[in-house]
N, C-alpha and C. Protein backbone atom coordinates (compact mmCIF):
# COMPACT_ATOMS: atom_id res chain seq x y z
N UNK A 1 0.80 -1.17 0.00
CA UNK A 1 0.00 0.00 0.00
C UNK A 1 0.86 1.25 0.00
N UNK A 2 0.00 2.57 0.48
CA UNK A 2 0.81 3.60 0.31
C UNK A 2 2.10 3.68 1.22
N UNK A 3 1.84 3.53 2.82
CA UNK A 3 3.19 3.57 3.22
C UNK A 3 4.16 2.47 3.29
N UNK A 4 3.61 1.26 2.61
CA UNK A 4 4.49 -0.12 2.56
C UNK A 4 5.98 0.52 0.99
N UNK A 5 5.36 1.56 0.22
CA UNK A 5 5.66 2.23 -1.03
C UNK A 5 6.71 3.45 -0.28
N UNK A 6 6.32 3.95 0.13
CA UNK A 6 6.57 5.53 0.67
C UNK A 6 7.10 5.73 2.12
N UNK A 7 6.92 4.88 2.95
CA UNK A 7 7.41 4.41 4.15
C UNK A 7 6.52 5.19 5.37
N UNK A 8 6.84 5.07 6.07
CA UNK A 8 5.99 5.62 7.59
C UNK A 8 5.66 6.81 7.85
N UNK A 9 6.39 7.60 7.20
CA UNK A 9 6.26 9.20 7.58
C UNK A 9 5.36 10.04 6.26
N UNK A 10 4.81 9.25 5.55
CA UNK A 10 3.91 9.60 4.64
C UNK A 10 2.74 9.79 5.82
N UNK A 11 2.17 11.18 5.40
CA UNK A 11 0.89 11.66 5.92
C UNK A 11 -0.49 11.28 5.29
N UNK A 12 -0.94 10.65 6.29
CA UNK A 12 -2.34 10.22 5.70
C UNK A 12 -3.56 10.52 6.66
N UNK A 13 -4.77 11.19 6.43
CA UNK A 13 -5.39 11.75 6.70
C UNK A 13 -7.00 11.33 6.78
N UNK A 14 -7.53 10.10 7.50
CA UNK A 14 -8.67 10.05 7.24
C UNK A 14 -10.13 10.90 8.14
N UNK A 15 -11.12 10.63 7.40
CA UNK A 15 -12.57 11.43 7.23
C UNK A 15 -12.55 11.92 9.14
N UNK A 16 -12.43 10.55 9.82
CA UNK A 16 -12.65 10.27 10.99
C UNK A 16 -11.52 10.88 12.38
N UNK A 17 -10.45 11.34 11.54
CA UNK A 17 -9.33 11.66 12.08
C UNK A 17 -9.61 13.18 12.92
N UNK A 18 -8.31 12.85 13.65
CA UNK A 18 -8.09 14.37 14.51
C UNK A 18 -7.43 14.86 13.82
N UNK A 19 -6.08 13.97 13.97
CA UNK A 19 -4.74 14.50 13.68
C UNK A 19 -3.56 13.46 12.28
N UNK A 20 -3.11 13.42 12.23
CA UNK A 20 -2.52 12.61 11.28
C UNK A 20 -2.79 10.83 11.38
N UNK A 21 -3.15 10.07 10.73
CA UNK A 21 -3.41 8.63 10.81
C UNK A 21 -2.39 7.85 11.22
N UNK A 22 -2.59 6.79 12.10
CA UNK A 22 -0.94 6.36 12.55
C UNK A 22 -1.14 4.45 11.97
N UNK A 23 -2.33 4.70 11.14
CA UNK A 23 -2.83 2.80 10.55
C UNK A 23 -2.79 3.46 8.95
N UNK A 24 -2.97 2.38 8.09
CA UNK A 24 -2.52 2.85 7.16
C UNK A 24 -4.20 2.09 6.53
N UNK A 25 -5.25 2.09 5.99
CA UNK A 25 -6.03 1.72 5.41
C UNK A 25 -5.77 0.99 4.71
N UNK A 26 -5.38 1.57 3.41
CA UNK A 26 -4.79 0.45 2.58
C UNK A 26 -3.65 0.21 2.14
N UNK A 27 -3.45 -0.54 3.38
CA UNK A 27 -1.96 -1.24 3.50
C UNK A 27 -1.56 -2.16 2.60
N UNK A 28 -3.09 -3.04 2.40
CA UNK A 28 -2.73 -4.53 1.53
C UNK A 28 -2.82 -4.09 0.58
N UNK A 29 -3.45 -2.79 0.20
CA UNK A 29 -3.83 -2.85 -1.26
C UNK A 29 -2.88 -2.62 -2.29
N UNK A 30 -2.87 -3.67 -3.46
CA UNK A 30 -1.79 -3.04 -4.72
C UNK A 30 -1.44 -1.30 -4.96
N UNK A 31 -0.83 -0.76 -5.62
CA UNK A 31 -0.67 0.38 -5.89
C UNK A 31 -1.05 0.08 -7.30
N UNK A 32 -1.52 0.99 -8.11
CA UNK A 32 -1.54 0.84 -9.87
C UNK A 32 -0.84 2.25 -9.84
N UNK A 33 0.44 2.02 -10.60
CA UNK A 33 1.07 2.37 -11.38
C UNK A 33 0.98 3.48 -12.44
N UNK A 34 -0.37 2.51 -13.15
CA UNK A 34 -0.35 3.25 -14.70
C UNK A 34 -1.29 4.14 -14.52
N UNK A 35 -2.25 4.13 -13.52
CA UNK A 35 -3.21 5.32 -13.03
C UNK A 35 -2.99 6.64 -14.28
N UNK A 36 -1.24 7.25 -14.23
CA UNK A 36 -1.38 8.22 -14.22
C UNK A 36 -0.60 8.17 -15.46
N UNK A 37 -0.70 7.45 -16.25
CA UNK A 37 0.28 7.08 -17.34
C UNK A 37 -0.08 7.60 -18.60
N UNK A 38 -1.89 7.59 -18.69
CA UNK A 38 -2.15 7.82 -19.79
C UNK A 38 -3.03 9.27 -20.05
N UNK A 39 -2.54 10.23 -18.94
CA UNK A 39 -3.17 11.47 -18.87
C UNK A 39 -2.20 12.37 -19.71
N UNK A 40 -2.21 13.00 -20.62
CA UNK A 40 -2.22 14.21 -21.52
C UNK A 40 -1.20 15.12 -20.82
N UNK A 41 0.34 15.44 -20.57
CA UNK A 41 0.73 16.89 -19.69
C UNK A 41 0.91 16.27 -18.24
N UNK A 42 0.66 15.14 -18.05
CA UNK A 42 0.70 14.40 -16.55
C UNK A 42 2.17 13.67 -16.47
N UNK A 43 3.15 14.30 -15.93
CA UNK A 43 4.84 13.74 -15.19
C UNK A 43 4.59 13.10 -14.38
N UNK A 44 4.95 11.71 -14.33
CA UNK A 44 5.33 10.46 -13.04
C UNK A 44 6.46 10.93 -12.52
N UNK A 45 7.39 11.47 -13.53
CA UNK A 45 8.79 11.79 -13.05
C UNK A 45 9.33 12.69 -12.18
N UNK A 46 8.62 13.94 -11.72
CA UNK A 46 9.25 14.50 -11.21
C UNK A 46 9.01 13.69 -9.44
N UNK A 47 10.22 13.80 -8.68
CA UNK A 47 9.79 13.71 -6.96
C UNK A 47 9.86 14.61 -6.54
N UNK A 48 8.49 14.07 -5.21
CA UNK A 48 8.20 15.64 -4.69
C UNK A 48 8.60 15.17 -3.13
N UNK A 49 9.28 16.21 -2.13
CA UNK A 49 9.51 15.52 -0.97
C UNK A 49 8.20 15.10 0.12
N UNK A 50 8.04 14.24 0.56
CA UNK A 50 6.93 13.53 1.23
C UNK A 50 6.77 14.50 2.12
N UNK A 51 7.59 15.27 3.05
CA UNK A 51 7.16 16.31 4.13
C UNK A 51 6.32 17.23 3.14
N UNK A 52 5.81 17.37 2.23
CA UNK A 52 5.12 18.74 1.19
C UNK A 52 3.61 18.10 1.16
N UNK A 53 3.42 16.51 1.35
CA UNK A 53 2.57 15.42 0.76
C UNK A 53 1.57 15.46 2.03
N UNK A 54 0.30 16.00 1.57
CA UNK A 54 -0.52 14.71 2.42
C UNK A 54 -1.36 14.17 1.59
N UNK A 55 -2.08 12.75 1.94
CA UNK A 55 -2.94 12.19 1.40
C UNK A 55 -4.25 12.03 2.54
N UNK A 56 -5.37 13.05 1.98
CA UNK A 56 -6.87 12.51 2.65
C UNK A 56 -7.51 11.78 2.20
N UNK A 57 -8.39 10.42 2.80
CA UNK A 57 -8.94 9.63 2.79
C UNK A 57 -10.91 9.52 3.64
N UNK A 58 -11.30 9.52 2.32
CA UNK A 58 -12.75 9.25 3.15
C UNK A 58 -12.69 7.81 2.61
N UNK A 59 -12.61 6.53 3.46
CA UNK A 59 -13.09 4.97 2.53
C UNK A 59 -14.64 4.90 2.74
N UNK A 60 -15.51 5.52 3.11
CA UNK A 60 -16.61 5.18 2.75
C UNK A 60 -17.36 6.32 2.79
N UNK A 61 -17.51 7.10 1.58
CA UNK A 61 -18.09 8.44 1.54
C UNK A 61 -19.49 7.84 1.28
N UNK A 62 -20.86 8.03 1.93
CA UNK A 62 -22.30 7.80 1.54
C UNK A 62 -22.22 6.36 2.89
N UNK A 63 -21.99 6.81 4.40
CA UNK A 63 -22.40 5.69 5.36
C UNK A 63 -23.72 5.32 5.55
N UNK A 64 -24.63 6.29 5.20
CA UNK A 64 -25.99 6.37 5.68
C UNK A 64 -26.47 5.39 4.34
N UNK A 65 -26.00 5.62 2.95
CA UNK A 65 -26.25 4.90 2.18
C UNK A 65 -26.13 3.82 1.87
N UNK A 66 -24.68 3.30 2.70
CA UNK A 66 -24.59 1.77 2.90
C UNK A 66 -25.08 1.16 3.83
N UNK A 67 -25.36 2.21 4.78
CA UNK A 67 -26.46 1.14 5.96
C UNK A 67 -27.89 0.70 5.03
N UNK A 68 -28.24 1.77 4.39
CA UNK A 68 -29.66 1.53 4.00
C UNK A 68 -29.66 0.82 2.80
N UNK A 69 -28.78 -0.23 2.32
CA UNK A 69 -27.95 -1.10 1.40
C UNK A 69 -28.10 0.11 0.05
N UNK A 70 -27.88 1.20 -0.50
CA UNK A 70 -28.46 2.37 -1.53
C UNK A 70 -26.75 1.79 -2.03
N UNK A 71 -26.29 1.10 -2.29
CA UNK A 71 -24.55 0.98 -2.64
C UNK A 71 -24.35 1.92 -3.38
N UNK A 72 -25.44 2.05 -5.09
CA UNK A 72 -24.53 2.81 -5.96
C UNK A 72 -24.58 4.07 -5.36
N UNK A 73 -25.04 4.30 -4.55
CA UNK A 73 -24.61 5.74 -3.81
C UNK A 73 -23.46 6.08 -2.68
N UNK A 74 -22.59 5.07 -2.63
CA UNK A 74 -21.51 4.75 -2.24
C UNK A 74 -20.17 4.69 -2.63
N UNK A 75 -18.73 5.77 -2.26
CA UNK A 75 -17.61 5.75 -2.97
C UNK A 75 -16.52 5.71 -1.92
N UNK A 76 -15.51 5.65 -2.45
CA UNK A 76 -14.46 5.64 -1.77
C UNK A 76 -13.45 7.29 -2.61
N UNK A 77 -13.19 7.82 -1.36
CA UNK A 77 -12.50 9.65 -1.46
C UNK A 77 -11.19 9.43 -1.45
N UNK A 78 -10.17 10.08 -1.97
CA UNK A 78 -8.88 10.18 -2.04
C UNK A 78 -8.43 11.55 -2.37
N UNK A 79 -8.15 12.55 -1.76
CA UNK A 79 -7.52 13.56 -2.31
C UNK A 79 -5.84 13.82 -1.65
N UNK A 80 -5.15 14.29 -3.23
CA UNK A 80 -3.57 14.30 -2.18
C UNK A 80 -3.54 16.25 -2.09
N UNK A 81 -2.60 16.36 -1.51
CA UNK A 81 -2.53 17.70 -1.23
C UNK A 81 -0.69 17.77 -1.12
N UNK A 82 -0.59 19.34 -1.75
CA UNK A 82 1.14 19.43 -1.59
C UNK A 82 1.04 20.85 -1.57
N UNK A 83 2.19 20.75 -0.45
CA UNK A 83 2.04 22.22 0.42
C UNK A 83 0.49 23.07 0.80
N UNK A 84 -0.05 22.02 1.18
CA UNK A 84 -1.55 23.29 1.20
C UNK A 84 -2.26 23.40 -0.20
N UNK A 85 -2.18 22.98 -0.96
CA UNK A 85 -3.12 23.08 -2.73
C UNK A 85 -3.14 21.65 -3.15
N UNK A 86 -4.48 21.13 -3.44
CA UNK A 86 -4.68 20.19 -3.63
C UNK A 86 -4.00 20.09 -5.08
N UNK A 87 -3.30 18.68 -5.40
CA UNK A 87 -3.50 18.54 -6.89
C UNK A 87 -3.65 17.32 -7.48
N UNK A 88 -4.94 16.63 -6.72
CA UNK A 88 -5.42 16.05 -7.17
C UNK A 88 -6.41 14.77 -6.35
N UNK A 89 -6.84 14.03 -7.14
CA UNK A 89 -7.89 13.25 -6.08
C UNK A 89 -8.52 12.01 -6.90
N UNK A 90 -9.31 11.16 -6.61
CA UNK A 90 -9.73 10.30 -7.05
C UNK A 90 -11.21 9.56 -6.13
N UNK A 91 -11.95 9.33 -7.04
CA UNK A 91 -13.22 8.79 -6.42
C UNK A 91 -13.37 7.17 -7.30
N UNK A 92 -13.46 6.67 -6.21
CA UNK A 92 -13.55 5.09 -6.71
C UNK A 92 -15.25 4.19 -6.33
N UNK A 93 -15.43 3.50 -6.79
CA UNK A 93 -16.85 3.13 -6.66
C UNK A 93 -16.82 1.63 -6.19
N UNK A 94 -17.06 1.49 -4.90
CA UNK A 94 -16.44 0.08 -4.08
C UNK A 94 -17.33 -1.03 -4.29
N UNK A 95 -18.45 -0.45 -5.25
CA UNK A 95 -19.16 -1.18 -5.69
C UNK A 95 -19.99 -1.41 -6.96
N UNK A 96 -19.19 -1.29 -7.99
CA UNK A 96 -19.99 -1.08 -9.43
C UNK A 96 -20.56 -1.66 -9.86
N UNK A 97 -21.20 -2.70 -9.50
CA UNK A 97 -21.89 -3.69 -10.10
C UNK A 97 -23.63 -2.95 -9.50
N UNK A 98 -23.17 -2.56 -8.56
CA UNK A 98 -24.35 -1.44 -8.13
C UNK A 98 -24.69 -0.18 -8.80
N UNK A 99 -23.58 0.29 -9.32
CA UNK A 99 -24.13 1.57 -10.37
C UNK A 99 -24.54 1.55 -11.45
N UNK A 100 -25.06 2.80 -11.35
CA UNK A 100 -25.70 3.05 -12.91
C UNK A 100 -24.95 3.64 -14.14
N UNK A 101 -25.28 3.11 -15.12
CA UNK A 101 -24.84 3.60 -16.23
C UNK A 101 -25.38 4.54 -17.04
């Protein structure tokens, strides 16, 4: 996952949090790579130093909607942030077989 990649002192930030996260959510999860591979003007290459980095996390944006089983109204939040300005984010759908097309 992200800090198994980036190591411990990566800032991660979830919905539920006070202060900086000290568990890592998704620890097990693969990283993909090519995410960012096939965007137009988008550099993998440059590094940016991790003290500049945070990453916020909502994993279950729409709770009220998964209690009331409503799934396709259910996502998973990711936004990173460097120095204070976001640049960039991602919304994932933890359940698509539930959404609409």
């Amino acid at each position: 996952g992200l800090r198994q990649r980036w190591g411990p002192n990566l800032r991660i930030i979830g919905e539920e949090d006070d202060a900086t996260s000290t568990t890592d959510a998704l620890a097990d999860q693969p990283l993909r790579d090519d995410i960012l591979s096939n965007i137009p003007g988008v550099s993998t290459d440059e590094e940016i130093p991790l003290d500049e980095v945070t990453i916020f996390v909502d994993p279950l944006d729409g709770t009220r909607e998964f209690v009331e089983g409503r799934l396709e109204n259910v996502a998973c939040l990711i936004g990173i942030v460097r120095n204070d300005r976001s640049i960039g984010g991602v919304i994932g759908l933890p359940f698509p077989s539930f959404s609409k097309d």
